[in-house]
C-alpha atoms as a PDB file:
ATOM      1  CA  UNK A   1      -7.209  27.632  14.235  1.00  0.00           C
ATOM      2  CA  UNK A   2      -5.067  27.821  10.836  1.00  0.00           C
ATOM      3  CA  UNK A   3      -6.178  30.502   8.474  1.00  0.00           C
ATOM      4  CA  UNK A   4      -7.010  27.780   5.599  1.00  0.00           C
ATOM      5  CA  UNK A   5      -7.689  24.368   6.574  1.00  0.00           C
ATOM      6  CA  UNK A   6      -9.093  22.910   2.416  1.00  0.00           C
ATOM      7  CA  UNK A   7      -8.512  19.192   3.121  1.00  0.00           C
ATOM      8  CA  UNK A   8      -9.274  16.883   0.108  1.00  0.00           C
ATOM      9  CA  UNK A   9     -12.102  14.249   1.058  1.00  0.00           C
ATOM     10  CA  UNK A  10     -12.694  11.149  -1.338  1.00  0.00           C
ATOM     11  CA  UNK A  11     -15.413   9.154  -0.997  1.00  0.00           C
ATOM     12  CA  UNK A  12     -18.879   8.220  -1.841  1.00  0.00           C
ATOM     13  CA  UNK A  13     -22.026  10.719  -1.605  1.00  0.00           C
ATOM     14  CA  UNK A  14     -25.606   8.438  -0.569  1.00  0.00           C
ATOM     15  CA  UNK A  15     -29.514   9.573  -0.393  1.00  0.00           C
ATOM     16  CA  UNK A  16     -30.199   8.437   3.007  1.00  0.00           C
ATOM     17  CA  UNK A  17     -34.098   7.552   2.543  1.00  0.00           C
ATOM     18  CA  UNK A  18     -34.892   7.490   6.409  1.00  0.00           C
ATOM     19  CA  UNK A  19     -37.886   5.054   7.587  1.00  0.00           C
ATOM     20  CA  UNK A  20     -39.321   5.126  10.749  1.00  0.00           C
ATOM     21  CA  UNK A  21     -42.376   3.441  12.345  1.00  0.00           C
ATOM     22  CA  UNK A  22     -45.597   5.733  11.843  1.00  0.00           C
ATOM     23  CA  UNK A  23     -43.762   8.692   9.625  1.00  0.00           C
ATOM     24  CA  UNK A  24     -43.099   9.369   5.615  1.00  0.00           C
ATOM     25  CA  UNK A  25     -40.059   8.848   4.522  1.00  0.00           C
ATOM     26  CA  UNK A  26     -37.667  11.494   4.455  1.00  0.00           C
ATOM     27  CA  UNK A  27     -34.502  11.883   2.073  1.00  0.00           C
ATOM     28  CA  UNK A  28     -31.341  13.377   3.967  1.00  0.00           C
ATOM     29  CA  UNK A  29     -27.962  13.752   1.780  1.00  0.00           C
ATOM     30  CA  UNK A  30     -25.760  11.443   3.038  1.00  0.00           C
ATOM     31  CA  UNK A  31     -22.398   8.915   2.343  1.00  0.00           C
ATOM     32  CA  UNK A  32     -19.872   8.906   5.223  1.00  0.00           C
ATOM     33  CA  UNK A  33     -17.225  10.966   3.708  1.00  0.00           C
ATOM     34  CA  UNK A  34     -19.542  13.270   2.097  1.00  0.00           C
ATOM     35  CA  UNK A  35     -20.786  14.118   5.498  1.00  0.00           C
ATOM     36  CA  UNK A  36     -17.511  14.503   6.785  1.00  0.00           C
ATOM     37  CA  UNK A  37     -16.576  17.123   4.304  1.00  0.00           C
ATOM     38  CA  UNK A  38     -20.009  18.654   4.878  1.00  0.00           C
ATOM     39  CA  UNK A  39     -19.055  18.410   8.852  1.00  0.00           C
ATOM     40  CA  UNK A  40     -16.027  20.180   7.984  1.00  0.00           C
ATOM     41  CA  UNK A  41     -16.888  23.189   5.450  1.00  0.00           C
ATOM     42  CA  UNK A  42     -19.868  23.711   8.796  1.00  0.00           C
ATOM     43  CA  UNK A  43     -17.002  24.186  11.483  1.00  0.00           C
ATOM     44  CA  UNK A  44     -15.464  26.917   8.817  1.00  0.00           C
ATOM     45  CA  UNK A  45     -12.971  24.573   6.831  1.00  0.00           C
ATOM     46  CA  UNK A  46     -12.664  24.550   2.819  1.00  0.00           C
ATOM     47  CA  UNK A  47     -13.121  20.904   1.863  1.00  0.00           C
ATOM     48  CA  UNK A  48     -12.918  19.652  -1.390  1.00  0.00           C
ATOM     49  CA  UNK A  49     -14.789  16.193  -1.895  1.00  0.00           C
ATOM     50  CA  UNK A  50     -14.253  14.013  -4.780  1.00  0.00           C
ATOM     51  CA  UNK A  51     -16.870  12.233  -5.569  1.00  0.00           C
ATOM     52  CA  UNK A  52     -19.701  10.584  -7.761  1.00  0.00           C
ATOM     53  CA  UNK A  53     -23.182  11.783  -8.444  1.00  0.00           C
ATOM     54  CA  UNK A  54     -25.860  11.246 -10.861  1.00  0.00           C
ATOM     55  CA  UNK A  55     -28.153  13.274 -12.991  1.00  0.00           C
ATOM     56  CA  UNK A  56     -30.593  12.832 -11.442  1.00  0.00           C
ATOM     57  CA  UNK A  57     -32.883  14.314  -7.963  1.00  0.00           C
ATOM     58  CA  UNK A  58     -31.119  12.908  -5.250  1.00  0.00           C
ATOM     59  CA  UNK A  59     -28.020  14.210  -6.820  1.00  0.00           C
ATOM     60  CA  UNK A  60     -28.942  17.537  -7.277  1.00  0.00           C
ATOM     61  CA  UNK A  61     -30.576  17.249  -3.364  1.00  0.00           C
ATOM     62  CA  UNK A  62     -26.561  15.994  -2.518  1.00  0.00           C
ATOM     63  CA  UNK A  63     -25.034  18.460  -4.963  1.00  0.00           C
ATOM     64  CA  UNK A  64     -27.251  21.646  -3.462  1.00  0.00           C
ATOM     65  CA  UNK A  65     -26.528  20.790   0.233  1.00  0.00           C
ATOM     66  CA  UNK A  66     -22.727  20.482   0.126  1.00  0.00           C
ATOM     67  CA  UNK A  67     -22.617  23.201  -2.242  1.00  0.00           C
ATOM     68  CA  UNK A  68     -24.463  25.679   0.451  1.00  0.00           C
ATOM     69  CA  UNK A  69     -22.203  24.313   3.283  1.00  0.00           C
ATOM     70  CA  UNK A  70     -19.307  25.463   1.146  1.00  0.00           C
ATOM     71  CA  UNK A  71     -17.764  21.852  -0.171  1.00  0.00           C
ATOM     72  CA  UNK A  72     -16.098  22.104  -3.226  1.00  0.00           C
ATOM     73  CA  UNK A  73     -17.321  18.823  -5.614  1.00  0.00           C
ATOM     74  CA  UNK A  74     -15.478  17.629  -7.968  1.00  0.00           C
ATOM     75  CA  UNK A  75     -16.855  14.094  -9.945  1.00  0.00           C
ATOM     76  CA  UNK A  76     -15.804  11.817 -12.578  1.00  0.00           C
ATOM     77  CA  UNK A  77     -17.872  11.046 -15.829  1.00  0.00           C
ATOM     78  CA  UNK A  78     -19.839   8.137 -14.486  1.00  0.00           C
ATOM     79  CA  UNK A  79     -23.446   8.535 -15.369  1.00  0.00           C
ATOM     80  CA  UNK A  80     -25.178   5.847 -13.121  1.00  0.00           C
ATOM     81  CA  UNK A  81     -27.666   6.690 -10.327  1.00  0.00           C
ATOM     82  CA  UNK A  82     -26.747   8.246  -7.391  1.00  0.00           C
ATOM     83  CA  UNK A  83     -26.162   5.685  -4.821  1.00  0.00           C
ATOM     84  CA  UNK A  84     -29.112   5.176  -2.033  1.00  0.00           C
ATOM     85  CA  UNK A  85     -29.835   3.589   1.123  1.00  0.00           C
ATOM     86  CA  UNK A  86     -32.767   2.787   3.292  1.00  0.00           C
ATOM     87  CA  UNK A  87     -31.900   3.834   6.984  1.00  0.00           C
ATOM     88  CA  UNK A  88     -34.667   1.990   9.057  1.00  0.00           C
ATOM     89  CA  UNK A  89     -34.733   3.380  12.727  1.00  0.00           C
ATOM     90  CA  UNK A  90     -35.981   1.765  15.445  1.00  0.00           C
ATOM     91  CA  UNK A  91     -37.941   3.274  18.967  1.00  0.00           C
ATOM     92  CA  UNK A  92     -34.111   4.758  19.764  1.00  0.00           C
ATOM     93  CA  UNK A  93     -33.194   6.230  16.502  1.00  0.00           C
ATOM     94  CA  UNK A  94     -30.418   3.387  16.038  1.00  0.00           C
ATOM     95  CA  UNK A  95     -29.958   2.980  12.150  1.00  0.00           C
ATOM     96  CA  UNK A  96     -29.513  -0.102   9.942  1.00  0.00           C
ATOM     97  CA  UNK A  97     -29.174   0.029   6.243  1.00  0.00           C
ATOM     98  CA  UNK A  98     -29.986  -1.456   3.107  1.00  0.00           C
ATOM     99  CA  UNK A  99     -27.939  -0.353   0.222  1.00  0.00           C
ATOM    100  CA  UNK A 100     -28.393   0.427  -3.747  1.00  0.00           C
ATOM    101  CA  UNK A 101     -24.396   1.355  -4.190  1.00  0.00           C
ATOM    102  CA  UNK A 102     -22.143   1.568  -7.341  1.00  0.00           C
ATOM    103  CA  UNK A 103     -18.498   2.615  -6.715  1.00  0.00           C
ATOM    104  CA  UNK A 104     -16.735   3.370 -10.054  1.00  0.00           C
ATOM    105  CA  UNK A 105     -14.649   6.169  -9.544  1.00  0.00           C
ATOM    106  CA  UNK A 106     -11.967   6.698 -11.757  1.00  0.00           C
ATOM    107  CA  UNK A 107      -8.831   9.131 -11.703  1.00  0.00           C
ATOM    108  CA  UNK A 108      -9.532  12.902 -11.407  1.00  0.00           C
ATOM    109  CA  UNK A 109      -7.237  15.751 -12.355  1.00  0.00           C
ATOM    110  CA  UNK A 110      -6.697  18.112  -9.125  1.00  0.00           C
ATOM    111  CA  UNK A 111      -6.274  22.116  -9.198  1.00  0.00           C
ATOM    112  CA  UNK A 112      -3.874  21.856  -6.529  1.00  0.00           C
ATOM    113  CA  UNK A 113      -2.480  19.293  -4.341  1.00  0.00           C
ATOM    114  CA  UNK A 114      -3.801  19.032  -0.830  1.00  0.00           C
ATOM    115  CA  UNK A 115      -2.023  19.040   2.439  1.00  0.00           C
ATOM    116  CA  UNK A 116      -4.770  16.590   4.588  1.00  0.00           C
ATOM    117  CA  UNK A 117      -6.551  13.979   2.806  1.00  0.00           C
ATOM    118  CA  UNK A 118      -9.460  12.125   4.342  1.00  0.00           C
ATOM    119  CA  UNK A 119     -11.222   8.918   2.902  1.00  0.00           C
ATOM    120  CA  UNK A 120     -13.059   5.465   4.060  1.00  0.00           C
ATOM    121  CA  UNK A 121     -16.481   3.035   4.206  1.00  0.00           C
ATOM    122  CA  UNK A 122     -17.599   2.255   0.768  1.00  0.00           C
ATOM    123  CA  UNK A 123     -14.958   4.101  -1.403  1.00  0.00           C
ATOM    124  CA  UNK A 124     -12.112   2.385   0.283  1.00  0.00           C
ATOM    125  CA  UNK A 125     -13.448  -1.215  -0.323  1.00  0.00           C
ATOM    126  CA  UNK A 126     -15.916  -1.551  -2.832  1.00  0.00           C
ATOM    127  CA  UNK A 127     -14.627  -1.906  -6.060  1.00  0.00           C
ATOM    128  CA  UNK A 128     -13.958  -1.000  -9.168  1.00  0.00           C
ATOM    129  CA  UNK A 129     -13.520   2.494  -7.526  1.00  0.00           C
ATOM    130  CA  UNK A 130     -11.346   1.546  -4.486  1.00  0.00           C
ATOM    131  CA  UNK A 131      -8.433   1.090  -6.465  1.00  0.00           C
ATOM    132  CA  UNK A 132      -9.056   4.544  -7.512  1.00  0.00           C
ATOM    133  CA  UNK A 133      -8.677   5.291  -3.765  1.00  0.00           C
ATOM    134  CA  UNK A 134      -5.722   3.539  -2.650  1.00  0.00           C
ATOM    135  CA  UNK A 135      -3.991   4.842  -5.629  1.00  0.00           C
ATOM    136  CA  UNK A 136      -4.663   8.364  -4.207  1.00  0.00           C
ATOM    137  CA  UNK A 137      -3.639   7.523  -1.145  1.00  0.00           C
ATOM    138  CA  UNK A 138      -0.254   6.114  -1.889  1.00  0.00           C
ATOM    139  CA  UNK A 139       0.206   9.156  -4.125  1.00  0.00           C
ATOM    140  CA  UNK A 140      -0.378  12.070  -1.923  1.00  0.00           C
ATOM    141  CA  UNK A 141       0.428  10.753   1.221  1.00  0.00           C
ATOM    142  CA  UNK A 142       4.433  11.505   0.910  1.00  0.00           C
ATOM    143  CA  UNK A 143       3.461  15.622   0.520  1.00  0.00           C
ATOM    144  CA  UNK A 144      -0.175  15.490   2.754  1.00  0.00           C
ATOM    145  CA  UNK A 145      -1.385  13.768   6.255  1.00  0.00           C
ATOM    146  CA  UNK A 146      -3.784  11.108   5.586  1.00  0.00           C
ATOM    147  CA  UNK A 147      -7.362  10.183   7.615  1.00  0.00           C
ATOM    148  CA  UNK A 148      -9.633   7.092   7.294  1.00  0.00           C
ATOM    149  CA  UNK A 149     -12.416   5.778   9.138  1.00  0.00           C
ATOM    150  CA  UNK A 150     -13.463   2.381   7.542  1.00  0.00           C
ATOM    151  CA  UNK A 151     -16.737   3.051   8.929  1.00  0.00           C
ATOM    152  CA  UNK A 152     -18.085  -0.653   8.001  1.00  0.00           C
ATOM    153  CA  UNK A 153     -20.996  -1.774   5.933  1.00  0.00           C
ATOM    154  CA  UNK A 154     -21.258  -5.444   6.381  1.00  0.00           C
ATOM    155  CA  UNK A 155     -24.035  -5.832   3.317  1.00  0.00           C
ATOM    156  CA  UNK A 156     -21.299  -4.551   0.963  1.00  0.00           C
ATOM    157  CA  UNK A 157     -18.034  -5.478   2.474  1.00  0.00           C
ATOM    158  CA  UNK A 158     -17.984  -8.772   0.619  1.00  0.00           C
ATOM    159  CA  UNK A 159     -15.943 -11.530   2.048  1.00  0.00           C
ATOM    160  CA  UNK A 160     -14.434 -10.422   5.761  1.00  0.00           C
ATOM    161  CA  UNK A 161     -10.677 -11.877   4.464  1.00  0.00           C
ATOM    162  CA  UNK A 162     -10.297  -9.743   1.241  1.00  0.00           C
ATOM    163  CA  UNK A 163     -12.456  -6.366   3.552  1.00  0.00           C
ATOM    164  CA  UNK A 164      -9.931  -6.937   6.017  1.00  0.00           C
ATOM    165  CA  UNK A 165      -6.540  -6.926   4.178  1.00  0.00           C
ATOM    166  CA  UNK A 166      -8.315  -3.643   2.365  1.00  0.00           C
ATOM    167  CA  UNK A 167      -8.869  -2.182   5.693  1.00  0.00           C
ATOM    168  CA  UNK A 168      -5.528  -2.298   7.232  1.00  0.00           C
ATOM    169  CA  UNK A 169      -3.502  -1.658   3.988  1.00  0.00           C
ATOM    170  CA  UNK A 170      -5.543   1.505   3.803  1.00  0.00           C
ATOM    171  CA  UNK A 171      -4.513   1.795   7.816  1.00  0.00           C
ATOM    172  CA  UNK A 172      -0.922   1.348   6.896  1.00  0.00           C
ATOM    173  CA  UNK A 173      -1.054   3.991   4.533  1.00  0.00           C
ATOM    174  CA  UNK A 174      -2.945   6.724   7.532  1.00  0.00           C
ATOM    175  CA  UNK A 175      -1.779   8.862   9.932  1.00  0.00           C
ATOM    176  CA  UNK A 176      -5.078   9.326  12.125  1.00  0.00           C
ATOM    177  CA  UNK A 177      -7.585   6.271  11.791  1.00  0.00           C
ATOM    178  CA  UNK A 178     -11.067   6.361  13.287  1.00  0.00           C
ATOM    179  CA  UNK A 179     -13.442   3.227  14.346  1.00  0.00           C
ATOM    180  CA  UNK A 180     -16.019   2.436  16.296  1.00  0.00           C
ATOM    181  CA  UNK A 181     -15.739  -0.639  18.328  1.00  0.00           C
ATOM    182  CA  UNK A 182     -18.535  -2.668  16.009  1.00  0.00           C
ATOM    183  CA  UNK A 183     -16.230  -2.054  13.103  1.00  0.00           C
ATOM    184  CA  UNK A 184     -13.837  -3.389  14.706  1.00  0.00           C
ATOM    185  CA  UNK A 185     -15.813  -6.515  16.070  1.00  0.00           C
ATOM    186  CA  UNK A 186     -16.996  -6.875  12.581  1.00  0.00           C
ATOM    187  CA  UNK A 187     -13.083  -7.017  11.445  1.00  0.00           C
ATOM    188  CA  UNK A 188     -11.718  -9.218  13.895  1.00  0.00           C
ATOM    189  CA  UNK A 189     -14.879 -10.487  15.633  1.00  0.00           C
ATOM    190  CA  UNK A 190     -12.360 -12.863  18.417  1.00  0.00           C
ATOM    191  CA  UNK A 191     -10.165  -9.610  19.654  1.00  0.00           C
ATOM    192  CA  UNK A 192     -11.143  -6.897  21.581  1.00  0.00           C
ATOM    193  CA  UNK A 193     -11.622  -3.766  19.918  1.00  0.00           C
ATOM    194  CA  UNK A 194      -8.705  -2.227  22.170  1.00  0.00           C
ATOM    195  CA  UNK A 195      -6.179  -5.174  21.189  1.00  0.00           C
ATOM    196  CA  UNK A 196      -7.020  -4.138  17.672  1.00  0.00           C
ATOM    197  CA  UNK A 197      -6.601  -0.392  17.790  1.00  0.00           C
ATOM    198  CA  UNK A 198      -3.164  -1.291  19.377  1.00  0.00           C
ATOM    199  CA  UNK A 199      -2.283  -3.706  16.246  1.00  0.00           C
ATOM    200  CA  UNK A 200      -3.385  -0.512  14.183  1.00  0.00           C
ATOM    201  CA  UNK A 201      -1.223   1.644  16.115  1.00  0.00           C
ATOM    202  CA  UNK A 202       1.729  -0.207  15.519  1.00  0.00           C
ATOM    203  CA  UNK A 203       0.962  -0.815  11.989  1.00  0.00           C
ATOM    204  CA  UNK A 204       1.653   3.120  10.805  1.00  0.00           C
ATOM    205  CA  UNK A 205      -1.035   5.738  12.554  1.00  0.00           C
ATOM    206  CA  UNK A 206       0.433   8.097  15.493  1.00  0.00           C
ATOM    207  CA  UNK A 207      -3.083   8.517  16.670  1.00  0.00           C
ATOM    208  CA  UNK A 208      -6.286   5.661  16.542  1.00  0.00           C
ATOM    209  CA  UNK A 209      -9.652   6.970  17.666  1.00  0.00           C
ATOM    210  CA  UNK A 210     -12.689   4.365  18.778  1.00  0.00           C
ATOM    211  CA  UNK A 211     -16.324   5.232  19.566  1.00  0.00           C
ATOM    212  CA  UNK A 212     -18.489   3.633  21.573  1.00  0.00           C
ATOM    213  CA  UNK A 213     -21.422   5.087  21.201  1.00  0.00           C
ATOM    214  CA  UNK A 214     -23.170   6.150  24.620  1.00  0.00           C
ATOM    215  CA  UNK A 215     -19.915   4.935  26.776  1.00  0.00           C
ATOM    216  CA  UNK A 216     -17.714   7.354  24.438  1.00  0.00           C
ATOM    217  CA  UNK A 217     -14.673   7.062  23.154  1.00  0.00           C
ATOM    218  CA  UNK A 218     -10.901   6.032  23.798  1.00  0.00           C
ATOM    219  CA  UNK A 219      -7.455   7.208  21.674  1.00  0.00           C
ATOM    220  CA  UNK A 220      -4.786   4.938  21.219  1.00  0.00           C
ATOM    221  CA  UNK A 221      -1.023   7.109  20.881  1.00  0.00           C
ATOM    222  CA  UNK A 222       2.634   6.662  21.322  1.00  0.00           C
ATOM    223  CA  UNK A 223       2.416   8.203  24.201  1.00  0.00           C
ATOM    224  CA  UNK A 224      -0.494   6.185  25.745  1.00  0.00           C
ATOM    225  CA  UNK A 225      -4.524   5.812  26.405  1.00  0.00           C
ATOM    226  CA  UNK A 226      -7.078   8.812  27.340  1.00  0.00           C
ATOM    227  CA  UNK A 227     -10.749   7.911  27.312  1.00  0.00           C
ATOM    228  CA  UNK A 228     -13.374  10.547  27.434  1.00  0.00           C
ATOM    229  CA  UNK A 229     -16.847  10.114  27.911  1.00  0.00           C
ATOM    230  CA  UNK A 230     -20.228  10.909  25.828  1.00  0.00           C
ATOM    231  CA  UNK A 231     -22.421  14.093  27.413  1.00  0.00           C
ATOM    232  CA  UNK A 232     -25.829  12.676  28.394  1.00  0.00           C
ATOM    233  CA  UNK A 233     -28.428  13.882  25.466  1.00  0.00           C
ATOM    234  CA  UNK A 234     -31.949  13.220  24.190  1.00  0.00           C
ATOM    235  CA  UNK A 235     -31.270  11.599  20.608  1.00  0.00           C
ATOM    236  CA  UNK A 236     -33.426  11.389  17.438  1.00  0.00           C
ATOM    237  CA  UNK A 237     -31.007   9.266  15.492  1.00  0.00           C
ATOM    238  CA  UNK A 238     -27.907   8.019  15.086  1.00  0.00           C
ATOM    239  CA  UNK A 239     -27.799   8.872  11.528  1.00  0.00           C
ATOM    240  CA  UNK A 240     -23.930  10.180  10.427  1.00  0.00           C
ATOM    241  CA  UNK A 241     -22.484  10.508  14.568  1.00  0.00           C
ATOM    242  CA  UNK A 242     -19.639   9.194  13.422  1.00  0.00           C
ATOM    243  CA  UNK A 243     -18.847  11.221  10.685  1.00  0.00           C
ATOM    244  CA  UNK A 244     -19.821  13.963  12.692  1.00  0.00           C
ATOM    245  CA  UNK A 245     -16.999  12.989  15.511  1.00  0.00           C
ATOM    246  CA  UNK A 246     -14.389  12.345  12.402  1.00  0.00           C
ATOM    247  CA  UNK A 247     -15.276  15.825  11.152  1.00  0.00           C
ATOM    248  CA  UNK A 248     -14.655  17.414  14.925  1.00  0.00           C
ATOM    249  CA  UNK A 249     -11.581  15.474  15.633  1.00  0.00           C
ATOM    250  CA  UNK A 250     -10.474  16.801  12.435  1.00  0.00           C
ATOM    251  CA  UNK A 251     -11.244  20.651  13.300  1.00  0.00           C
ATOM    252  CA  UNK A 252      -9.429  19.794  16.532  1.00  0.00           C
ATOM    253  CA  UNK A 253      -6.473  18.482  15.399  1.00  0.00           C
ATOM    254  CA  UNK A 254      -6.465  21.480  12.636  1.00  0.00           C
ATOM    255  CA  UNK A 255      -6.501  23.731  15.268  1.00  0.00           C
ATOM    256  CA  UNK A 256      -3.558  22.457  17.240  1.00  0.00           C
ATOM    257  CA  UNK A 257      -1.441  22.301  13.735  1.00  0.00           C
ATOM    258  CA  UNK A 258      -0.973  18.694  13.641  1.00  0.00           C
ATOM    259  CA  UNK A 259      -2.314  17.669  10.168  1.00  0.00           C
ATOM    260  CA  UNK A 260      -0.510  18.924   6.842  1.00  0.00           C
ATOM    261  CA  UNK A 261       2.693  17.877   5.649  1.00  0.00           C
ATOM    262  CA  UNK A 262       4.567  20.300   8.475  1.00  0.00           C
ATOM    263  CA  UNK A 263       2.164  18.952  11.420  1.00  0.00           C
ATOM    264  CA  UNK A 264       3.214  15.185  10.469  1.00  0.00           C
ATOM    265  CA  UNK A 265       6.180  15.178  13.379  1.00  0.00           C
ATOM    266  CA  UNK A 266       3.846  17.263  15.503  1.00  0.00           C
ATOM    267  CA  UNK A 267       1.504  14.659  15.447  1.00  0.00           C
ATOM    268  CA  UNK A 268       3.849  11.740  16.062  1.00  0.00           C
ATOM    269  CA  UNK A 269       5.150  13.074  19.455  1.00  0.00           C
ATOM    270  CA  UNK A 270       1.908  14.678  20.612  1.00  0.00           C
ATOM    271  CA  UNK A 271       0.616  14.694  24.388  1.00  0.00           C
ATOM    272  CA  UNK A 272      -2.238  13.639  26.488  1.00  0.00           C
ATOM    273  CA  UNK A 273      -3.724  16.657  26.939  1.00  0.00           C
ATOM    274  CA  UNK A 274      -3.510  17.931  23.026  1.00  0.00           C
ATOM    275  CA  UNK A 275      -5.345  14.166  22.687  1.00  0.00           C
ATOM    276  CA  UNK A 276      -7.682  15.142  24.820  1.00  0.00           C
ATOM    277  CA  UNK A 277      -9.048  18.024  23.674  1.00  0.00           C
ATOM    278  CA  UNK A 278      -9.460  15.905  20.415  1.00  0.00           C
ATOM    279  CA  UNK A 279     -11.724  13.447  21.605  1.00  0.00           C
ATOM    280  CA  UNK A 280     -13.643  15.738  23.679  1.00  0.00           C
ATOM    281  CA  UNK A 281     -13.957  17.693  20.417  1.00  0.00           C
ATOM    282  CA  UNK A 282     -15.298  14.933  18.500  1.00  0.00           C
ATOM    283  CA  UNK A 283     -17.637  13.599  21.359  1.00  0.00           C
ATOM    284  CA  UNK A 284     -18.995  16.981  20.805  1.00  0.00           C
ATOM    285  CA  UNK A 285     -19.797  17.142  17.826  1.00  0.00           C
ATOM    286  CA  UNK A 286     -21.202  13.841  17.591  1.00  0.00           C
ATOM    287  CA  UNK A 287     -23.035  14.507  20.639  1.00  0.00           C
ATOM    288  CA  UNK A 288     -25.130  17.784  18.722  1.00  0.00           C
ATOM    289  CA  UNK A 289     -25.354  15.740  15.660  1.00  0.00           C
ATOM    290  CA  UNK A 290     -27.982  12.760  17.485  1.00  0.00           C
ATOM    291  CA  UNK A 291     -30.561  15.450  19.033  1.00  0.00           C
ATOM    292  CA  UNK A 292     -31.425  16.090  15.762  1.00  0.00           C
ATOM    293  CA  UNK A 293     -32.913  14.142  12.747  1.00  0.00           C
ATOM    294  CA  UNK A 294     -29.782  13.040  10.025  1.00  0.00           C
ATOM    295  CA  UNK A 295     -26.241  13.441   9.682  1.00  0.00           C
ATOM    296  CA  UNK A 296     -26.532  16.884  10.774  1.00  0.00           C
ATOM    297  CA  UNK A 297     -23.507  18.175  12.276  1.00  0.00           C
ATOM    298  CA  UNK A 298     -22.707  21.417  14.473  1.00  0.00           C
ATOM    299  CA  UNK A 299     -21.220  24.614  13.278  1.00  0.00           C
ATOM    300  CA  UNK A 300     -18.823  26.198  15.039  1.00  0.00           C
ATOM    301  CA  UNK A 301     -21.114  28.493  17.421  1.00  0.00           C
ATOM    302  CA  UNK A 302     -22.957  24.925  18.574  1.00  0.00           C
ATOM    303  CA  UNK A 303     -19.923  23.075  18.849  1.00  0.00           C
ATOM    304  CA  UNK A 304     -18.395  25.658  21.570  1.00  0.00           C
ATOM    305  CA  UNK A 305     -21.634  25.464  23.305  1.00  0.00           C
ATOM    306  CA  UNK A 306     -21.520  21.970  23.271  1.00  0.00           C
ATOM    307  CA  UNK A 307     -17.978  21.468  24.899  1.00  0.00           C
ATOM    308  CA  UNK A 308     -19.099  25.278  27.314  1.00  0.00           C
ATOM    309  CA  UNK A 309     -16.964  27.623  25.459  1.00  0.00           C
ATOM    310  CA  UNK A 310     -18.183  30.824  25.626  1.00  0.00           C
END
């Protein structure tokens, strides 16, 4: 693994305020890129996530919790709420959610520029504070590699057409995307989710990832298709798996030196097997994060257990 991997992560930070049938609710820090940069400052890395987050307790709850993991924060002055949702789980732990979500974000001065920049769901779409977003992104991406995972919230998408054209200009502008295959049935609900990762592929990324939840999860290269699948566990939720996979595919391509500026060619001509490890990576760690209540992801000593490395 490199030294220093201190990827810049922009993007949205939620209160999760988990319901289940015959329990209190619980409050879990949450947001899809905030537990991706929370995912990676757990496998070791030094993320910096720029964010919003009020004054107020769920904030501080957010604040604390990436704080401990080691995230940098950095926010803008907005002074709203933090944003909220109600994750309802049913007998399986599957989540749906119901949303209380502003998205303002405005421009904010970095110390240093960053080499790997990750970003997607809510802050990528929802405006005013997506155009903050895709401004970044066409910004850093000439010096830095670029992630997203569009990570889809129907209830705050607004109209499919204008989502969509969001979604694949911010695909355009990525070098590693990340979906599962509702996303993508949500996006284009009459093509397959593998026709669509294709499209993707062509459209700018060198490497596409899709979940699909218990059956796993393919990648989409130049150089082809590997599929790997999901270990056989006892979940309590669902809550923040796919961050949880973003955040080990990330460590995994880290490791093999293909994100950064100087891993940008790497990454365009890379091989099966390097793909492979990957995706087993992020199964992984996706895999640790459902046995346990939240987005909850593994650190580095659980992830090597997970995939039996002593």
């Amino acid at each position: 693994m490199p030294d220093r991997f201190d990827p810049l992560v922009i993007g949205e930070c939620v209160a999760d305020i988990v319901r289940q049938p015959d329990r209190a609710d619980r409050v879990h820090p949450g947001g899809s890129p905030a537990n991706v940069a929370y995912g990676l400052a757990r496998l070791g890395h030094h993320p910096t996530l720029l964010t919003q987050l009020g004054a107020d307790a769920h904030g501080r709850l957010i604040r604390d919790h990436l704080t401990a993991a080691g995230v940098e924060t950095h926010t803008d002055d907005a002074t709203g709420p933090t944003p909220s949702a109600v994750v309802t789980l049913d007998a399986q732990g599957h989540a749906t959610y119901a949303f209380d979500v502003g998205w303002t974000l405005g421009p904010v001065p970095l110390d240093r520029p960053p080499g790997h920049v990750h970003t997607g769901s809510i802050a990528a779409v929802v405006e005013p504070g997506a155009t903050t977003v895709l401004a970044a992104l066409e910004a850093l991406r000439a010096a830095a590699t670029v992630s997203y995972d569009p990570n889809v919230r129907p209830e705050l998408m607004g109209e499919r057409a204008r989502a969509v054209d969001r979604v694949e200009r911010c695909v355009e502008l990525s070098d590693v995307v990340k979906a599962s295959d509702e996303d993508l049935r949500w996006l284009h609900p009459d093509e397959e989710p593998e026709r669509i990762a294709g499209r993707w592929l062509a459209a700018g990324p060198a490497l596409v990832l899709v979940t699909r939840g218990e059956a796993g999860a393919f990648a989409l290269f130049p150089g082809g298709r590997v599929t790997v699948e999901a270990p056989a566990v006892e979940v309590a939720d669902t809550v923040g798996a796919g961050d949880a996979f973003m955040s080990g595919a990330l460590h995994a391509l880290a490791a093999h030196g293909l994100l950064g500026p100087d891993g940008r060619d790497r990454l365009c001509a890379v091989d099966r097997d390097t793909v492979a490890d990957v995706l087993r990576h992020a199964v992984a760690s996706a895999a640790v994060t459902v046995t346990r209540a939240g987005a909850s992801p593994p650190g580095p000593d659980e992830l090597r257990a997970a995939l039996g490395v002593n």
